[in-house]
Protein backbone atom coordinates (compact mmCIF):
# COMPACT_ATOMS: atom_id res chain seq x y z
CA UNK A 1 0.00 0.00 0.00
CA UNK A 2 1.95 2.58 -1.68
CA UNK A 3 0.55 5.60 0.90
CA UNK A 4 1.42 3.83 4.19
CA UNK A 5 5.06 4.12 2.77
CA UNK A 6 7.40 6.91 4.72
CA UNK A 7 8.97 8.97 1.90
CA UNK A 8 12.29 10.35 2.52
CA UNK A 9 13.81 13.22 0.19
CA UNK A 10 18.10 12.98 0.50
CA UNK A 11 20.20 15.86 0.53
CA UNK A 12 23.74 14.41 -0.18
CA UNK A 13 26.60 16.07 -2.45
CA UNK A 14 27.57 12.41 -2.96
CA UNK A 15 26.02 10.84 -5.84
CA UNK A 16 28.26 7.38 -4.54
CA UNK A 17 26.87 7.91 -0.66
CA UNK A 18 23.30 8.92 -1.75
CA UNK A 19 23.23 5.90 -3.61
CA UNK A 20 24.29 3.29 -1.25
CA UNK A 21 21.74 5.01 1.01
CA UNK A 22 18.76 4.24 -1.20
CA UNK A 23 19.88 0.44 -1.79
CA UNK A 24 19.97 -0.18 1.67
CA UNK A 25 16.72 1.10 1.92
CA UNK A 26 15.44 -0.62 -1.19
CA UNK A 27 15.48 -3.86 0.97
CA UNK A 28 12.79 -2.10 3.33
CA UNK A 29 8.97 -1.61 2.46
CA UNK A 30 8.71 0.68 5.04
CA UNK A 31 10.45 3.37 3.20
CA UNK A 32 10.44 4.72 -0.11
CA UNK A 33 13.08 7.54 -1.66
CA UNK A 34 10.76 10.42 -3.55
CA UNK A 35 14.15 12.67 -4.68
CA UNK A 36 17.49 13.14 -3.98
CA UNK A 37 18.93 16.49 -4.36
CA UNK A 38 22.96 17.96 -3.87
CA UNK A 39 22.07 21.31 -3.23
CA UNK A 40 19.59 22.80 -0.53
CA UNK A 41 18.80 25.40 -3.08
CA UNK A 42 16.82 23.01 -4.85
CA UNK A 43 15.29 21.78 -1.15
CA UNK A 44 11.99 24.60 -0.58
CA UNK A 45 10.76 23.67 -3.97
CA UNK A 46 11.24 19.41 -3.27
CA UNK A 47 9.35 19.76 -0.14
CA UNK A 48 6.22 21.68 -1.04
CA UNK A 49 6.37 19.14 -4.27
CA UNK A 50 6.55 15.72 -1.68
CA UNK A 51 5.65 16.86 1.43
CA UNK A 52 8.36 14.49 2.91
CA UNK A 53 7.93 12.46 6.03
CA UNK A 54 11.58 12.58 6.47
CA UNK A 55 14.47 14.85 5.20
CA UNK A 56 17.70 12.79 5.40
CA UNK A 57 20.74 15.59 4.93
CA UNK A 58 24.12 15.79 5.01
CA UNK A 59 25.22 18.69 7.53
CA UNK A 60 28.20 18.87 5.12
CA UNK A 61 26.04 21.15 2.56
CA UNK A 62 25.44 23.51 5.24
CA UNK A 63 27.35 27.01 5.78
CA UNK A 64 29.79 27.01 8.51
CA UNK A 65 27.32 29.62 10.15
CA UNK A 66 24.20 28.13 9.10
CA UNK A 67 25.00 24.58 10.85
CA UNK A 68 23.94 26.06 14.20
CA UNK A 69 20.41 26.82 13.09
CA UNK A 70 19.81 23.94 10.52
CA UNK A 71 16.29 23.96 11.93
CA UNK A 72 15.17 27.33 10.87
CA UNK A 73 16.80 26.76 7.05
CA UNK A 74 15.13 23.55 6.50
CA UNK A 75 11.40 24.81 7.76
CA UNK A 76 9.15 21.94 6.28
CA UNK A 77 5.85 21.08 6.80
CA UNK A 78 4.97 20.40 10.24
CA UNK A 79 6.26 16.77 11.25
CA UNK A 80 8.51 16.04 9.00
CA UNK A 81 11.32 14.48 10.93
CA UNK A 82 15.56 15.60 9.80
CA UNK A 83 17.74 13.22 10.25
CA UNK A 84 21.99 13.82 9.68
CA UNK A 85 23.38 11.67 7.64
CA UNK A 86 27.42 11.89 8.09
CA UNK A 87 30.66 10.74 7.70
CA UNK A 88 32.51 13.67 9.91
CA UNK A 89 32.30 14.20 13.37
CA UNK A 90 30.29 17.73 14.36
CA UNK A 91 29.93 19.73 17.69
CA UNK A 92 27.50 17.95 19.65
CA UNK A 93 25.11 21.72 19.14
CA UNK A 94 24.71 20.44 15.23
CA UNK A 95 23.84 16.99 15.97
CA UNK A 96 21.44 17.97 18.59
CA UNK A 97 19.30 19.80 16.02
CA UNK A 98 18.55 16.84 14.50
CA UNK A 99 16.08 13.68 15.15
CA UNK A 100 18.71 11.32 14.39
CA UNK A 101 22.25 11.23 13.52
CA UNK A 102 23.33 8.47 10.78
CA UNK A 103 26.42 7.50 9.77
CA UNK A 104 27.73 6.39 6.65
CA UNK A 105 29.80 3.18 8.79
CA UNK A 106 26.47 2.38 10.32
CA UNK A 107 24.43 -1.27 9.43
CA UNK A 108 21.31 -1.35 7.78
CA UNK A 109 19.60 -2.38 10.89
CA UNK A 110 21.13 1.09 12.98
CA UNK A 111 20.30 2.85 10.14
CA UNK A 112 16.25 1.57 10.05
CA UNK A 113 16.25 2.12 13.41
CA UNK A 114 17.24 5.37 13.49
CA UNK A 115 14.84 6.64 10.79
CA UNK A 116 11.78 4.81 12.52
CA UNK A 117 12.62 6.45 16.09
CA UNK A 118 12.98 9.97 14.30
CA UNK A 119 9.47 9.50 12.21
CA UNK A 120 7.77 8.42 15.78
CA UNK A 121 9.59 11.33 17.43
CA UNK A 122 8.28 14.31 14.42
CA UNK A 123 4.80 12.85 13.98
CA UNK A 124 4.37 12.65 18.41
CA UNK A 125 4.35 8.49 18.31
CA UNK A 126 4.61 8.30 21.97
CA UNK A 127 2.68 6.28 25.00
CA UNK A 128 0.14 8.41 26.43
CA UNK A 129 1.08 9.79 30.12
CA UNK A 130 0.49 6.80 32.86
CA UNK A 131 0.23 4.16 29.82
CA UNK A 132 1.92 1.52 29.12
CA UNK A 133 3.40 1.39 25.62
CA UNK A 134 3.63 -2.62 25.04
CA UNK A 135 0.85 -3.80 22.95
CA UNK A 136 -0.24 -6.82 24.32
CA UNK A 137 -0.35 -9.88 21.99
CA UNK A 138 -4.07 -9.79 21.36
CA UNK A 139 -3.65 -6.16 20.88
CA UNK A 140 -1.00 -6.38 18.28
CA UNK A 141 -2.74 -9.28 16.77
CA UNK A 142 -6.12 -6.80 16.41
CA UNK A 143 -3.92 -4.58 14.92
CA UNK A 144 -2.64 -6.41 12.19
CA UNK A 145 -6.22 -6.91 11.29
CA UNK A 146 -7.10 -3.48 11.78
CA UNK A 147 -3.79 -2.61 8.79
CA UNK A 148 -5.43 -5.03 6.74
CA UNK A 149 -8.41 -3.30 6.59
CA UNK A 150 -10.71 -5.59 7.99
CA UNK A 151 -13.59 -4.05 10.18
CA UNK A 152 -14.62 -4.79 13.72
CA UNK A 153 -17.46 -7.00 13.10
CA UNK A 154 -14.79 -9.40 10.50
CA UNK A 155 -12.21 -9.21 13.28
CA UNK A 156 -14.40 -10.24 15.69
CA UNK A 157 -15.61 -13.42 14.08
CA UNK A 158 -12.12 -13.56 13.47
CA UNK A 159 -10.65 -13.86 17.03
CA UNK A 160 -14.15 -14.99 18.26
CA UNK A 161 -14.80 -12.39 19.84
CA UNK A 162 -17.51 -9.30 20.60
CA UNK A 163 -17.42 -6.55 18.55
CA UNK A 164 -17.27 -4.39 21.63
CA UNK A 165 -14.38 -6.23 22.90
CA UNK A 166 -12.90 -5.73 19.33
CA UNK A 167 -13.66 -1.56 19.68
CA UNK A 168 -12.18 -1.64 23.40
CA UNK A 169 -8.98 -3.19 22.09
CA UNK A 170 -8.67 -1.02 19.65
CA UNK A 171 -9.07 2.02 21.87
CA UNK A 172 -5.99 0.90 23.95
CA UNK A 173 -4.18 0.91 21.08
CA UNK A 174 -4.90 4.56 19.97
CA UNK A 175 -4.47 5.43 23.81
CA UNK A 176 -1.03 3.10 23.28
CA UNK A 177 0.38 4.50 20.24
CA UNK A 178 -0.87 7.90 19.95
CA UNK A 179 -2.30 7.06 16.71
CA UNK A 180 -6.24 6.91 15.50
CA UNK A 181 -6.33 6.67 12.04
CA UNK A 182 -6.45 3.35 9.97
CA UNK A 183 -3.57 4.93 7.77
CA UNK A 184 -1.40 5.61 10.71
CA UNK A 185 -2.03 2.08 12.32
CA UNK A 186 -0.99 0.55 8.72
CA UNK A 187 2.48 2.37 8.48
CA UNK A 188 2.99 1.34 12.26
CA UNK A 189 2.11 -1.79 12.20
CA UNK A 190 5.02 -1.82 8.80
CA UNK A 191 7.46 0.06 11.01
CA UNK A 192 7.20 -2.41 13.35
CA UNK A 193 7.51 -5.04 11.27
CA UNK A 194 3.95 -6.66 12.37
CA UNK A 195 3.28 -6.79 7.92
CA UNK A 196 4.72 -5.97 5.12
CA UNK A 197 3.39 -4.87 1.39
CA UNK A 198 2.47 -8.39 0.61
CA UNK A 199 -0.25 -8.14 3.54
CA UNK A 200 -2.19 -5.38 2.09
C-alpha cells in the first residue's frame, strides 16, 4: 500500500553515498526515496512538491554559520522528521538539532532504526502519560487486522470475539500509540515489522 510508505527526500553532495543510502533502503517496504537532491537550493521547492515524512541531509552542505540553526533553514511542513546523515564528526550543538544522527559506517539495521525512532519522534508516536506502551499480543494481533483493513465485526468473528471487545482493544491501542487513524495504524504496524506490502 503505496501511501502507508514513509517517503524520505536525500540531501547528499555524494552521488556514490546517496546511492548506497537508497539500496539499503530498497530492501525495506517501510520506506520509499521520492528525490534526492545535492544542493539545498533546490530543497523549498522538493518539499512543497513531496511533502516528505523525512528529510535525510548531510550537515556537510550547510554554511559554517548556518549549521547552528539547521532547523530554521530547513522549515518543512509540520512533522517532517531531519535526520543527519554523516561521515565527519560535528559539535555535539549540530547533531542535537537533529532527530537522528546516521552515519555512513552504520548497518542497515542502525540505520532503520534510526529513521523509525525519528518518524515516531516528528509525527508525536509516543505512550500516552500513565500508559503503558507494550501492545499486548491480542492487541497487536487486532492490529494487524485493523492494517489489513478488515472491520470490527470481521475481526471479531475472526478472534471470536464481541465486537465491543474488538472496539475496546482497539481504543488501547490509539491510547497506546498515539495514533487513531487506519492509515497511521498501517504504516505502524510496517514500522514495526507486524506486515509488510504483501499483507495489504
Amino acid at each position: 500500500m503505496e501511501n502507508s510508505q514513509i517517503s524520505i527526500v536525500i540531501a547528499e553532495p555524494s552521488a556514490i553515498i546517496a546511492a548506497g543510502f537508497s539500496s539499503v533502503l530498497s530492501g525495506y517496504n517501510a520506506f520509499k526515496i521520492v528525490e534526492h537532491i545535492s544542493d539545498l537550493r533546490f530543497l523549498p521547492g522538493v518539499v512543497s512538491r513531496y511533502f516528505p515524512d523525512i528529510l535525510v541531509v548531510n550537515p556537510v552542505l550547510f554554511d559554517y554559520r548556518s549549521k547552528s540553526s539547521v532547523r530554521s533553514m530547513v522549515s518543512g511542513e509540520e512533522g517532517m522528521a531531519i535526520a543527519a546523515l554523516t561521515s565527519t564528526l560535528y559539535d555535539e550543538a549540530v547533531f542535537s538539532q537533529f532527530d537522528a544522527v546516521i552515519s555512513v559506517y552504520d548497518s542497515p539495521s542502525a540505520i532503520v532504526k534510526s529513521l523509525r525512532k525519528a518518524y515516531k519522534t516528528a509525527k508525536g508516536v509516543k505512550p500516552h502519560e500513565g500508559q503503558e506502551y507494550d501492545l499486548s499480543e491480542r492487541e497487536k494481533e487486532i492490529l494487524v487486522a485493523v492494517a489489513k483493513g478488515k472491520t470490527n465485526k470481521e475481526i471479531a468473528d475472526e478472534f471470536n470475539i464481541s465486537v465491543y471487545t474488538v472496539i475496546s482493544h482497539r481504543k488501547n491501542i490509539s491510547q497506546k500509540t498515539g495514533i487513531k487513524s487506519i492509515a497511521g495504524l498501517t504504516v505502524y504496524a510496517m514500522l514495526n515489522n507486524m506486515i509488510d506490502n504483501s499483507d495489504l
